[in-house]
PDB file of N, CA and C in Angstrom:
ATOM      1  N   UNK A   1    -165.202  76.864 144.688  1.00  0.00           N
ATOM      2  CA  UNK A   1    -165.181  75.804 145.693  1.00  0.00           C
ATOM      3  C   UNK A   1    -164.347  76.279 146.878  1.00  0.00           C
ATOM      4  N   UNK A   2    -164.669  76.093 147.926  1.00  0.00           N
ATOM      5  CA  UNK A   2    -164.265  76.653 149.064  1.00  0.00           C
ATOM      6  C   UNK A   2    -163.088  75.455 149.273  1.00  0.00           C
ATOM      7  N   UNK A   3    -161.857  75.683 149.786  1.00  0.00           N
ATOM      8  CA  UNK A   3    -160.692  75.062 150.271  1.00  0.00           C
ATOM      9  C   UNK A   3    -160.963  73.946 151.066  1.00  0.00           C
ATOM     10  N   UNK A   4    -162.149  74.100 151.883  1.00  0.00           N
ATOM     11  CA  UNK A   4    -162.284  73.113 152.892  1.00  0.00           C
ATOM     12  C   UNK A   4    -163.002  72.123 151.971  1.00  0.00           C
ATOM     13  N   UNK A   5    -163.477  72.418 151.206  1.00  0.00           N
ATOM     14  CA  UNK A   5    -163.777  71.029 150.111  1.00  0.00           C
ATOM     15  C   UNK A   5    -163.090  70.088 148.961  1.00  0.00           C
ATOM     16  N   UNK A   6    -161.762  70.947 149.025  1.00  0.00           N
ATOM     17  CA  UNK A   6    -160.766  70.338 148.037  1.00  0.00           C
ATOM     18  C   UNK A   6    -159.904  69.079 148.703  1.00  0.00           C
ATOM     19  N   UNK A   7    -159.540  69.306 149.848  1.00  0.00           N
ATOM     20  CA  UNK A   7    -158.695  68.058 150.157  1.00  0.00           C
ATOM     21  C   UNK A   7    -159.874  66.748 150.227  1.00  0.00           C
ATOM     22  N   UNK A   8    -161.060  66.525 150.991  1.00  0.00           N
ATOM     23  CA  UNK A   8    -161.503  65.776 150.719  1.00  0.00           C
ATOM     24  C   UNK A   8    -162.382  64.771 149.131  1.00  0.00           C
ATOM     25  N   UNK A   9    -162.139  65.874 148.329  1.00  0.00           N
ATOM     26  CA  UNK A   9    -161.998  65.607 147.094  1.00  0.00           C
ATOM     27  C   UNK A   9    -161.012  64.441 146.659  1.00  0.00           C
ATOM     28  N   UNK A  10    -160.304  64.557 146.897  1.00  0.00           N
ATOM     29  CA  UNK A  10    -158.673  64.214 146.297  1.00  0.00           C
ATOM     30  C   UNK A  10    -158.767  62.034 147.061  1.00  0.00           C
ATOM     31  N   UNK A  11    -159.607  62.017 148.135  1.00  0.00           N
ATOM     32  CA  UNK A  11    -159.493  60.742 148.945  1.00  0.00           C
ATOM     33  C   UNK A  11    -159.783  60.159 147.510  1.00  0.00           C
ATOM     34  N   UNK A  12    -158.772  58.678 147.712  1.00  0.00           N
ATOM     35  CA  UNK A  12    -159.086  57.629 147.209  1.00  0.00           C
ATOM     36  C   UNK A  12    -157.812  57.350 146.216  1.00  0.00           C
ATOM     37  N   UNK A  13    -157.588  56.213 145.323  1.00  0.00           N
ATOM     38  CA  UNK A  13    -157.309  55.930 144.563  1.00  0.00           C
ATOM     39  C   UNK A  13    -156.859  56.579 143.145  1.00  0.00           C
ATOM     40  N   UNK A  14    -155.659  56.633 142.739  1.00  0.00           N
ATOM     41  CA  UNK A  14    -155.856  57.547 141.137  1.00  0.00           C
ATOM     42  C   UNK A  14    -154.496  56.935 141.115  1.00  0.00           C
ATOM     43  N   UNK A  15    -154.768  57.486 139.235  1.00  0.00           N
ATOM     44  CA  UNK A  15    -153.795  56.592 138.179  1.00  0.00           C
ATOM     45  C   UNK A  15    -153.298  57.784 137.153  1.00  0.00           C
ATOM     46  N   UNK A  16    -152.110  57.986 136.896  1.00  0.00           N
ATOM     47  CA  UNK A  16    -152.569  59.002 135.535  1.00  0.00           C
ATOM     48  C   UNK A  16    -150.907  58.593 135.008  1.00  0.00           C
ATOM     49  N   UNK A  17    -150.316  59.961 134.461  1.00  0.00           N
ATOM     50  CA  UNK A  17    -149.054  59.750 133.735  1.00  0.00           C
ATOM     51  C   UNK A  17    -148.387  60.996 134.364  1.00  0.00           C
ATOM     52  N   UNK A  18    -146.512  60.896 134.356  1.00  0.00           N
ATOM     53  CA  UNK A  18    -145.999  61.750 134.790  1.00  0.00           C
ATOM     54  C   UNK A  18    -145.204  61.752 133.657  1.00  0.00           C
ATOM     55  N   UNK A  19    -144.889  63.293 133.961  1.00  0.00           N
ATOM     56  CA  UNK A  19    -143.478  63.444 132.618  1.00  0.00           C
ATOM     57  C   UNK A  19    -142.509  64.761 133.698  1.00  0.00           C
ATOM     58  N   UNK A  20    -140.963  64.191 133.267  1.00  0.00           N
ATOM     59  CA  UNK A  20    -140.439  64.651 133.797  1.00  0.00           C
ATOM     60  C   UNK A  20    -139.363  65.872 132.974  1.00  0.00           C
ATOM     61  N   UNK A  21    -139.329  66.749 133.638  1.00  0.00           N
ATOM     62  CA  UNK A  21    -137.946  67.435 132.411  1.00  0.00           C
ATOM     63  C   UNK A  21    -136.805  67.499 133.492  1.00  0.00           C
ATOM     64  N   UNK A  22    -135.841  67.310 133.382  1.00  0.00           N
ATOM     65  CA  UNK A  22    -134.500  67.997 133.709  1.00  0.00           C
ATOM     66  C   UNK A  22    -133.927  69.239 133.571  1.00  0.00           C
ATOM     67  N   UNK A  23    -133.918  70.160 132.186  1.00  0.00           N
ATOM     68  CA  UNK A  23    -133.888  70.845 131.286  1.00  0.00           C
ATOM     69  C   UNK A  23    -134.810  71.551 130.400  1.00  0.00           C
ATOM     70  N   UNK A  24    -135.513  72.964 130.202  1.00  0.00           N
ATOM     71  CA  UNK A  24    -136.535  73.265 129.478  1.00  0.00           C
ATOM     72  C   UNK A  24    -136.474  72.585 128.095  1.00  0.00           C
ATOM     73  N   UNK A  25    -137.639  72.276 127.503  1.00  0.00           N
ATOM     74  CA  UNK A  25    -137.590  71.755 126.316  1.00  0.00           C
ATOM     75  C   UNK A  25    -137.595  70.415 126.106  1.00  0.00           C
ATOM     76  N   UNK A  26    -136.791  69.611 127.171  1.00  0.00           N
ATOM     77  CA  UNK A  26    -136.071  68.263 126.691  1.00  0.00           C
ATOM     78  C   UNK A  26    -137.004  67.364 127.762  1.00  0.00           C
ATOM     79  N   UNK A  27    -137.917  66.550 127.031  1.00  0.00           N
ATOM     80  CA  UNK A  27    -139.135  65.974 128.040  1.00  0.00           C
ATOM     81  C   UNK A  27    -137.506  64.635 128.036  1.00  0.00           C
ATOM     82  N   UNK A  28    -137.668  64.160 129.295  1.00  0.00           N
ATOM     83  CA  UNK A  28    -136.248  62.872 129.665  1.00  0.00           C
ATOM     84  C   UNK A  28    -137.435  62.159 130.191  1.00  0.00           C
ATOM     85  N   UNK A  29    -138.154  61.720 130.538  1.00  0.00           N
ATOM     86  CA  UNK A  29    -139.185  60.740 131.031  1.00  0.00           C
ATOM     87  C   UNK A  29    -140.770  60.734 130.848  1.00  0.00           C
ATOM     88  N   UNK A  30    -141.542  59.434 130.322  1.00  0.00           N
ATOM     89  CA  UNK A  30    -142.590  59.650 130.156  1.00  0.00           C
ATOM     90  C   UNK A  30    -143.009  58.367 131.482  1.00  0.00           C
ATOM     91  N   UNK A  31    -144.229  58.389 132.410  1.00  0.00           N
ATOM     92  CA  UNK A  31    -144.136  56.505 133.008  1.00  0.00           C
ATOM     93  C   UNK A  31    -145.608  57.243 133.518  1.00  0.00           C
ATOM     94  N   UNK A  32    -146.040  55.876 133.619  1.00  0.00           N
ATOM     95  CA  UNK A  32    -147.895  55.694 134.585  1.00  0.00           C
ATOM     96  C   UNK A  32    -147.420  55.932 135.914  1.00  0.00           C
ATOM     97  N   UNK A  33    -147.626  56.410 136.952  1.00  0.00           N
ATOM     98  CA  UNK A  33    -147.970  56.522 138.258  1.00  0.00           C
ATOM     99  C   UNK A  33    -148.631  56.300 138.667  1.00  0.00           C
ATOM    100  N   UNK A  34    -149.343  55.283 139.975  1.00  0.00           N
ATOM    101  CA  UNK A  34    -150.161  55.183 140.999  1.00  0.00           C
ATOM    102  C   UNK A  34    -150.598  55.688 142.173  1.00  0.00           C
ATOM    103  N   UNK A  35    -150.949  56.337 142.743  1.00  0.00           N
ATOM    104  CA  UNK A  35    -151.223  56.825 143.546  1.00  0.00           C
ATOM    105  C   UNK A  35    -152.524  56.555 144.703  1.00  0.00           C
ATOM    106  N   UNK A  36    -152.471  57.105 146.420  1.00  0.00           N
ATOM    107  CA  UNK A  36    -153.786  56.690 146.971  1.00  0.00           C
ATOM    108  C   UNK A  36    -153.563  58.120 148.119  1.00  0.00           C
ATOM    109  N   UNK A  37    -154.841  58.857 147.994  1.00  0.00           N
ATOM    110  CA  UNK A  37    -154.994  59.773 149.112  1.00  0.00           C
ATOM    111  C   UNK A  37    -155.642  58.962 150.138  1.00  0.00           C
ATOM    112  N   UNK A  38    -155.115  59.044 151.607  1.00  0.00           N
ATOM    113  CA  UNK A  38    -155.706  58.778 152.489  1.00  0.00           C
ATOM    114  C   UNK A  38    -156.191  60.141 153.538  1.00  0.00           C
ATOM    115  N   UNK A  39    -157.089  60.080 154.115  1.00  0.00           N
ATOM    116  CA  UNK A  39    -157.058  61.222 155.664  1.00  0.00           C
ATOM    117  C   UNK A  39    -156.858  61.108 156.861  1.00  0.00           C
ATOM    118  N   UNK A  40    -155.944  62.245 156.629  1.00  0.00           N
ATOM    119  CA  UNK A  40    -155.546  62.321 158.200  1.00  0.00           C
ATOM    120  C   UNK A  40    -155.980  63.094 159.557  1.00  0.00           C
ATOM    121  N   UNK A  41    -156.610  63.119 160.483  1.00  0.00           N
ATOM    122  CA  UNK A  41    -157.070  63.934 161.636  1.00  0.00           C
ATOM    123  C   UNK A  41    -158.354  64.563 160.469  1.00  0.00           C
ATOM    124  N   UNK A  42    -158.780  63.153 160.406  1.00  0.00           N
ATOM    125  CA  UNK A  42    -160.422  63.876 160.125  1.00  0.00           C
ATOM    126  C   UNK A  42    -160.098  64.852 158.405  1.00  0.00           C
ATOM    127  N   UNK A  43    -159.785  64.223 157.669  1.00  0.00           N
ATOM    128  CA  UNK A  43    -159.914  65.631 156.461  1.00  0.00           C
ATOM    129  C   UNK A  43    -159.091  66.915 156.707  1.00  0.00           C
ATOM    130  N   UNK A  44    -158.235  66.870 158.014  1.00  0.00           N
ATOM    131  CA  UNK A  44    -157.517  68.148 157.802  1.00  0.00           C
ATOM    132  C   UNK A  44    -156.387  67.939 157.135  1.00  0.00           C
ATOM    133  N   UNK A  45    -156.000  66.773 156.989  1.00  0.00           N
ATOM    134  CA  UNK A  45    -154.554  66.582 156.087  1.00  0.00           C
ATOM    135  C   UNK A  45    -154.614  65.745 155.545  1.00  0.00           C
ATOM    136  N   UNK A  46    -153.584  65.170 154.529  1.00  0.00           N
ATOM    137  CA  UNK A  46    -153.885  64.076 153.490  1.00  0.00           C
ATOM    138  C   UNK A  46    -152.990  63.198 153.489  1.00  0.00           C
ATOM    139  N   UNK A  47    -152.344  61.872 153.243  1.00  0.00           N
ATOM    140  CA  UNK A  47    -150.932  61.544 152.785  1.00  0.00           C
ATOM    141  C   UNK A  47    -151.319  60.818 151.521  1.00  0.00           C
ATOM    142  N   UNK A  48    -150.783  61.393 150.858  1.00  0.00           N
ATOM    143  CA  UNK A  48    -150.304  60.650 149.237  1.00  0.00           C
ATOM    144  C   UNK A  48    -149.094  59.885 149.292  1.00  0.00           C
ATOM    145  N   UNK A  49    -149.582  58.496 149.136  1.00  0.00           N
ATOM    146  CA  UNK A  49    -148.430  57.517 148.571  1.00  0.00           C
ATOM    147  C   UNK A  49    -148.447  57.488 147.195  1.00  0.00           C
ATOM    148  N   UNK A  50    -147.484  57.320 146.640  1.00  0.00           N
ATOM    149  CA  UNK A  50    -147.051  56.892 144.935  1.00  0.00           C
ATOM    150  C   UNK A  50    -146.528  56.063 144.308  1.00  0.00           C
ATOM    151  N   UNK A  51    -146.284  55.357 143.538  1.00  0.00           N
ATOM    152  CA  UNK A  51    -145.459  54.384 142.917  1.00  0.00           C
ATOM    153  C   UNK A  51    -145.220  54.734 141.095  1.00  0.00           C
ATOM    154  N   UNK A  52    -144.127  54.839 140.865  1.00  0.00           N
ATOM    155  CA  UNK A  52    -143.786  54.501 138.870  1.00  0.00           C
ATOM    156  C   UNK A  52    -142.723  54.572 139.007  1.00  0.00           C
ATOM    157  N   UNK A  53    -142.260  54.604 137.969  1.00  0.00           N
ATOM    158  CA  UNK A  53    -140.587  54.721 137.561  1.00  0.00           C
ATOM    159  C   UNK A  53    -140.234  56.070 136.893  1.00  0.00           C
ATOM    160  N   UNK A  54    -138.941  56.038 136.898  1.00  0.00           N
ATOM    161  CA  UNK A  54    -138.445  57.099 136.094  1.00  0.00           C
ATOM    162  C   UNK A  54    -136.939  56.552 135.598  1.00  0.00           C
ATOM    163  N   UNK A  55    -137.180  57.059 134.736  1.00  0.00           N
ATOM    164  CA  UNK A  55    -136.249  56.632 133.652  1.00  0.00           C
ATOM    165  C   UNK A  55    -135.452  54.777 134.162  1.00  0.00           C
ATOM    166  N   UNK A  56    -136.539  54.643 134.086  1.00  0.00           N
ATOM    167  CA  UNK A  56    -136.946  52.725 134.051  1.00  0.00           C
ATOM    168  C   UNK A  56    -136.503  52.268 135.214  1.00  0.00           C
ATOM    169  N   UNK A  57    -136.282  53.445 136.679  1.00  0.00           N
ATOM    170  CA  UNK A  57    -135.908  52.687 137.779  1.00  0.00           C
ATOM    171  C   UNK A  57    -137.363  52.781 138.610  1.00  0.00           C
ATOM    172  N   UNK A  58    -137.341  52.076 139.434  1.00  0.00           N
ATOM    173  CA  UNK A  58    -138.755  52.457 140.062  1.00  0.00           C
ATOM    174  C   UNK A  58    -138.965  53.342 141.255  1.00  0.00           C
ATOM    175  N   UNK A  59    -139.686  53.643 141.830  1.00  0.00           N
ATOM    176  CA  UNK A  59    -139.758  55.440 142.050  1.00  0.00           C
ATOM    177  C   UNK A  59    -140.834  55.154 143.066  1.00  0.00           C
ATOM    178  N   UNK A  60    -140.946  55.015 144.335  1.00  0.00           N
ATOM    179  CA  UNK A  60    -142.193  55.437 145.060  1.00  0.00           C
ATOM    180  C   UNK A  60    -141.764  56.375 146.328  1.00  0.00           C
ATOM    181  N   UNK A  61    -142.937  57.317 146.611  1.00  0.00           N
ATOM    182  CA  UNK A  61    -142.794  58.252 147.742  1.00  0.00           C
ATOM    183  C   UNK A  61    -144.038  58.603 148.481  1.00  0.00           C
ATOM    184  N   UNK A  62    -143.876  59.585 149.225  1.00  0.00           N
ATOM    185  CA  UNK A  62    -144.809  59.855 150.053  1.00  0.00           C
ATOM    186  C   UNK A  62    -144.922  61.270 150.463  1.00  0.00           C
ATOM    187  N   UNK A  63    -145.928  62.058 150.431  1.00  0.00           N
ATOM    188  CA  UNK A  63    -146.494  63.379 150.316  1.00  0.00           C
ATOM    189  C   UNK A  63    -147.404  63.778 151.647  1.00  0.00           C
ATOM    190  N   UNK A  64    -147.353  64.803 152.466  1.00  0.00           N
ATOM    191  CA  UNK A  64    -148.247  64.949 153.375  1.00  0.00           C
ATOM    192  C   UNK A  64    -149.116  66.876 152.736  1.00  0.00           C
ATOM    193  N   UNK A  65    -150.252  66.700 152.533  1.00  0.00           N
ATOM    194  CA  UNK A  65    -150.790  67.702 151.922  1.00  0.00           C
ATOM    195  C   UNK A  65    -151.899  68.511 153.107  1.00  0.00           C
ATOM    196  N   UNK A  66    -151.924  69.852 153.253  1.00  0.00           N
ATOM    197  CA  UNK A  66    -153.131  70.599 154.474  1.00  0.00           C
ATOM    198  C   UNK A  66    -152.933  71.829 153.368  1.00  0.00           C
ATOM    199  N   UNK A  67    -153.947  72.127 154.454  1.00  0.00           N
ATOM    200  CA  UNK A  67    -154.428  73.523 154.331  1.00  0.00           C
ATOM    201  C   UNK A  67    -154.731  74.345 155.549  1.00  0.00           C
ATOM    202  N   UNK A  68    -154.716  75.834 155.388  1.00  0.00           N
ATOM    203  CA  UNK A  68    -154.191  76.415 156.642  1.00  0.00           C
ATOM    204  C   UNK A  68    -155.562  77.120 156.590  1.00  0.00           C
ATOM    205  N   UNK A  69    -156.955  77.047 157.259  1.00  0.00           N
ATOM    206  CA  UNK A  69    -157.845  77.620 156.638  1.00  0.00           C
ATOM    207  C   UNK A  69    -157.629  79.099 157.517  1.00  0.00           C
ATOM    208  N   UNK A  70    -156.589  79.348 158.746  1.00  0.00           N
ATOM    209  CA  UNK A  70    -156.487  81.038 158.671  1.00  0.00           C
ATOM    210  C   UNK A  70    -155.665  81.592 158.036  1.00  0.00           C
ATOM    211  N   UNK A  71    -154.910  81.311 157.235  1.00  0.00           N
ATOM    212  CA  UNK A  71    -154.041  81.891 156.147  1.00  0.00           C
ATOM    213  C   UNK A  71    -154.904  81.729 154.605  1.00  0.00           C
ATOM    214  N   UNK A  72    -155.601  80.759 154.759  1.00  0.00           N
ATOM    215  CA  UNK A  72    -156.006  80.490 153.309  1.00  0.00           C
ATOM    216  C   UNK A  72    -154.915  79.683 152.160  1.00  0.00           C
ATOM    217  N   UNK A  73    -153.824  79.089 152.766  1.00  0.00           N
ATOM    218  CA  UNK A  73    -152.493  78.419 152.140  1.00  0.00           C
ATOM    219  C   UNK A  73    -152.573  76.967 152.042  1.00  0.00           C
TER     220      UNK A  73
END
């Protein structure tokens, strides 16, 4: 799959599970996460919002995701 087809992949809505370690070995958090890709400038960039908790406090952020299609990064 060519790069320029992966970020628009990703639009929309998703749900899954996060686990966190602190320390190799020692899983310290299991929680559901929410998440929503939106696009930005047309499919060249993305922002991911999030929402769950971790270790039972609640936890949301925000992600800006591209791709560099003359580097290939």
């Amino acid at each position: 799959m060519a790069q320029d087809d992966f970020l628009p992949q990703l639009i929309g809505n998703w749900k899954g599970v996060c686990q966190t370690w602190f320390e190799p070995g020692v899983l310290a958090d299991t929680a559901e996460v929410v998440g929503r890709f939106e696009p930005l400038l047309a499919t060249h960039m993305l922002r991911h919002t999030y929402e769950g908790t971790l270790l039972g406090e609640r936890r949301v952020g925000e992600a800006w995701l591209a791709h560099n299609p003359v580097t290939g990064q």
